[in-house]
Protein backbone atom coordinates (compact mmCIF):
# COMPACT_ATOMS: atom_id res chain seq x y z
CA UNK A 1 20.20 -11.90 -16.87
CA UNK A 2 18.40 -14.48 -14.48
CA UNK A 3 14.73 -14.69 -14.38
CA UNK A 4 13.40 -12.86 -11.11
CA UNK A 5 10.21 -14.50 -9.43
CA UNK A 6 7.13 -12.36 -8.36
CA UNK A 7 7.72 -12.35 -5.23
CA UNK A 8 11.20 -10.80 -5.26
CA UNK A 9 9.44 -8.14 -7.81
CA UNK A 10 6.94 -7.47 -5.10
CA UNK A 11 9.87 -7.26 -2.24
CA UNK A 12 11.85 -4.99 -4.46
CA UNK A 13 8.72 -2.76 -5.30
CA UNK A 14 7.40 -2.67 -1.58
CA UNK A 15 11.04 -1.67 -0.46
CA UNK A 16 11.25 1.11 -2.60
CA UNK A 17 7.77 2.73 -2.32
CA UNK A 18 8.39 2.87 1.83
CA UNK A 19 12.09 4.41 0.80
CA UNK A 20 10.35 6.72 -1.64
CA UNK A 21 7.80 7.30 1.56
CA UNK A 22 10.58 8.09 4.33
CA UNK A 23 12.49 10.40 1.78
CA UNK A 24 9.04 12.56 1.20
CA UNK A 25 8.11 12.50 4.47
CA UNK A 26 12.21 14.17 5.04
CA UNK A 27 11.46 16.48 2.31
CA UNK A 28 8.54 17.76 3.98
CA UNK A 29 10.26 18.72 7.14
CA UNK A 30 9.18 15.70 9.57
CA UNK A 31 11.83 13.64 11.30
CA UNK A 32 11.01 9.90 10.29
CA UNK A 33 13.89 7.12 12.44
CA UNK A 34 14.20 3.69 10.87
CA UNK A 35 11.80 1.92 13.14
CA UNK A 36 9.18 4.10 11.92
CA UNK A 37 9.66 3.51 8.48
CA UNK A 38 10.19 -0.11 8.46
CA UNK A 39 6.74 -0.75 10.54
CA UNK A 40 3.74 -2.69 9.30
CA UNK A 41 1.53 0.28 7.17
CA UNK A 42 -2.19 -0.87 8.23
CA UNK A 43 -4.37 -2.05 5.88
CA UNK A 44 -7.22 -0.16 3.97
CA UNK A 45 -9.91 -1.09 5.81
CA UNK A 46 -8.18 -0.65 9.28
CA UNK A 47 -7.69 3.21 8.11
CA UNK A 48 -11.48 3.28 6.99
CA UNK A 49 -12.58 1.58 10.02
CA UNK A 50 -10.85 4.13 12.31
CA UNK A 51 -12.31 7.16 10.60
CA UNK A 52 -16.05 5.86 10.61
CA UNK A 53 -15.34 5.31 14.38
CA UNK A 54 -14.84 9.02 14.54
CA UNK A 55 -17.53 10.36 13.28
């Protein structure tokens, strides 16, 4: 078995959560295309920056 690097651990890992993600989301009843689930998720404080705007 050859030795994977981090990095290629992290791909993998990344690759399946947004798989794991899209199939949910399909489960749930929305209708996800493949742009949609290979876009850049925003970052944590993006998200909490958006909701303090709001309120």
């Amino acid at each position: 078995m050859s030795a994977l690097s981090l990095q290629a651990k992290k791909a993998y890992c990344a690759k399946t959560r947004r798989a794991n993600y899209v199939a949910s989301l399909r489960l749930e009843g929305y209708e996800v295309t493949l742009a949609e689930s290979q876009r850049e998720l925003p970052t944590r404080e993006a998200i909490l920056n958006a909701y303090r705007k709001q309120f």
